[in-house]
Protein backbone atom coordinates (compact mmCIF):
# COMPACT_ATOMS: atom_id res chain seq x y z
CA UNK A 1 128.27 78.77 105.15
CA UNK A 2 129.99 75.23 106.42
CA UNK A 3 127.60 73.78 109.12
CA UNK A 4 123.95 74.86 107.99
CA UNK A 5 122.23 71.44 106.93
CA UNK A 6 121.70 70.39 103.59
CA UNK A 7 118.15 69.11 102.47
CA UNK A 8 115.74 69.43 100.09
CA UNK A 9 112.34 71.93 99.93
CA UNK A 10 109.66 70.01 98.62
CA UNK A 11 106.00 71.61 97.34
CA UNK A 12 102.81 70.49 95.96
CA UNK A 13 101.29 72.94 93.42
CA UNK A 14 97.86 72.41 91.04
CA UNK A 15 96.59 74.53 88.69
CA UNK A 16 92.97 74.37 86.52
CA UNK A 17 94.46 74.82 83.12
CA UNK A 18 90.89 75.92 81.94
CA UNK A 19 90.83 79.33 84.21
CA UNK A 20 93.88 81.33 82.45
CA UNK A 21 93.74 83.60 85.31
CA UNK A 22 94.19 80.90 88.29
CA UNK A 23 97.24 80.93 89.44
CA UNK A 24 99.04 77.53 90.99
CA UNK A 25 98.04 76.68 94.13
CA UNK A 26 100.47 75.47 97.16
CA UNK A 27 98.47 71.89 98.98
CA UNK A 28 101.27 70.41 100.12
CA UNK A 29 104.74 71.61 101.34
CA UNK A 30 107.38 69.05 102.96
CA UNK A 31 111.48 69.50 104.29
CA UNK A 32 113.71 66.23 103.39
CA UNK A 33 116.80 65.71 104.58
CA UNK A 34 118.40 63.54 102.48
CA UNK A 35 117.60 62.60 98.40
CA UNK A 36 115.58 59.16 99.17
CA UNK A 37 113.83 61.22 101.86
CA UNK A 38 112.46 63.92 98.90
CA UNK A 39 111.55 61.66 96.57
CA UNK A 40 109.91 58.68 98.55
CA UNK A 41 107.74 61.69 99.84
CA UNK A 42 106.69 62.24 96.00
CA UNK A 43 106.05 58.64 95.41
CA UNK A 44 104.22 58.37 98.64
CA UNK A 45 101.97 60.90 97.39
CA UNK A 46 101.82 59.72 93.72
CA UNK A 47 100.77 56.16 94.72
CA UNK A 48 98.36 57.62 97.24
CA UNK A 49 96.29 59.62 94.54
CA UNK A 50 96.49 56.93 91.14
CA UNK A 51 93.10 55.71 92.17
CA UNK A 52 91.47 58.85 92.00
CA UNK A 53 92.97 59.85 88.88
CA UNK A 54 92.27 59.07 84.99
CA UNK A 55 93.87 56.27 82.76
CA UNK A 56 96.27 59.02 81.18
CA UNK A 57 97.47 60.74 84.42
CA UNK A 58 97.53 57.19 86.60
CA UNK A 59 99.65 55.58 83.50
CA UNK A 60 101.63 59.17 84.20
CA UNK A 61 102.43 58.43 87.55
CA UNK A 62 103.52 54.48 87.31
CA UNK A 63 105.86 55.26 84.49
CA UNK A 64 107.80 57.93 86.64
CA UNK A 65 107.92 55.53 89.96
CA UNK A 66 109.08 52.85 87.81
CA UNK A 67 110.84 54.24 85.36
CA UNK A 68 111.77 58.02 85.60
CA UNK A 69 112.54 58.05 89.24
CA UNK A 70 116.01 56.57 89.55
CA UNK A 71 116.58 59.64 87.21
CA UNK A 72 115.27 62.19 89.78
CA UNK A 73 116.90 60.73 92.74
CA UNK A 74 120.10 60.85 90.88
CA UNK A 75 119.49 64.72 89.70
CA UNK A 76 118.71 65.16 93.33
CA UNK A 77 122.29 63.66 94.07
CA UNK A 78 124.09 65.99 91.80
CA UNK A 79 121.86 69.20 94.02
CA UNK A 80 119.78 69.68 90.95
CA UNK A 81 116.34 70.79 91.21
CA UNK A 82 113.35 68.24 89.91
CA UNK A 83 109.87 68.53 89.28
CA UNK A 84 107.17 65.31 88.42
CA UNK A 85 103.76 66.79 86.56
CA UNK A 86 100.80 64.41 85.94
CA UNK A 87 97.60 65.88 83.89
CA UNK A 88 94.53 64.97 85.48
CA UNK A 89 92.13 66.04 83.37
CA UNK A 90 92.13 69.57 83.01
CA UNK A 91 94.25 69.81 86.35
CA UNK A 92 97.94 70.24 86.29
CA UNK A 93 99.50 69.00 89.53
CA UNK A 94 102.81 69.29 89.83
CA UNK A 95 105.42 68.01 92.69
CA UNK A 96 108.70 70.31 92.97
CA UNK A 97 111.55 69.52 94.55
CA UNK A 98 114.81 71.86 95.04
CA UNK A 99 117.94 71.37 97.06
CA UNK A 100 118.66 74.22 99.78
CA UNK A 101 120.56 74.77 103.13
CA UNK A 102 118.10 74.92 106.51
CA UNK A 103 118.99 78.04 108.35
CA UNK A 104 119.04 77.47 111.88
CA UNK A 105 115.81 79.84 113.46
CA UNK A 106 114.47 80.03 117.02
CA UNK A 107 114.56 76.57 119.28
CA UNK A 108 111.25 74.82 119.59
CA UNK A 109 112.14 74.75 123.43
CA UNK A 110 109.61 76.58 125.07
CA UNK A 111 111.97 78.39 127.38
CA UNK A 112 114.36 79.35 124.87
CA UNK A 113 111.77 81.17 122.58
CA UNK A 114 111.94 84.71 122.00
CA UNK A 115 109.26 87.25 124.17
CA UNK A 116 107.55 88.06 120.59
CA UNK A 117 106.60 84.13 119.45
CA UNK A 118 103.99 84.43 122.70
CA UNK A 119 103.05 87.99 120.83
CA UNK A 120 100.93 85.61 117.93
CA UNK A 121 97.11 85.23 118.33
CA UNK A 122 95.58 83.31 116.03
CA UNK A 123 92.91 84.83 114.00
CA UNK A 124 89.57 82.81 113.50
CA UNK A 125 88.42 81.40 110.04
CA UNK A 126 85.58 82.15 108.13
């Protein structure tokens, strides 16, 4: 396993909390390389969105990028997996973060990809 890049797999998930059947859904998904790279991408999105959101889940979000984020960055030093929640309303959204290795796939090259990636027709949306 030496050689494969670290980094860290990073998703954005919300969820209505007043539909108990809804199940999370994935907005956002984003691969850092490095533990300032994960979480700035968190903050980035965190400051983005405080205007939009309520007292409760914009107080939410300062406290963890002043206060609770040196804690994440530091988890994400020691490979440990993070999460950041903020309640907006009756919306849970919720920013994971968890260390992995990037497996190496096909080149982006366009001569060095394999006969089937040219195989791949888009369908059209609805």
């Amino acid at each position: 396993m030496t050689g494969l890049p670290r980094g860290y797999w990073c998703e954005c998930w919300t969820q209505d909390l007043t539909n108990d059947s809804e199940q999370p859904t994935l907005h956002a998904s984003f691969d850092a390389y490095s533990a300032p790279q994960a979480d700035r991408w968190v903050a980035v999105a965190l400051r983005t969105i405080t205007p939009a959101l309520d007292t409760a889940a914009s107080d939410e979000a300062w406290a963890w990028l002043y206060e609770e984020r040196v804690e994440t960055r530091r988890a994400l030093l020691r490979s440990e997996p993070c999460t950041v929640t903020v309640m907006h309303a009756t919306t849970r959204i919720t920013w994971t973060i968890r260390p992995v290795l990037f497996l190496p796939l096909a080149h982006r090259r366009g001569s060095e990809l394999p006969a089937c990636a040219y195989d791949f027709k888009p369908h059209a949306t609805d």
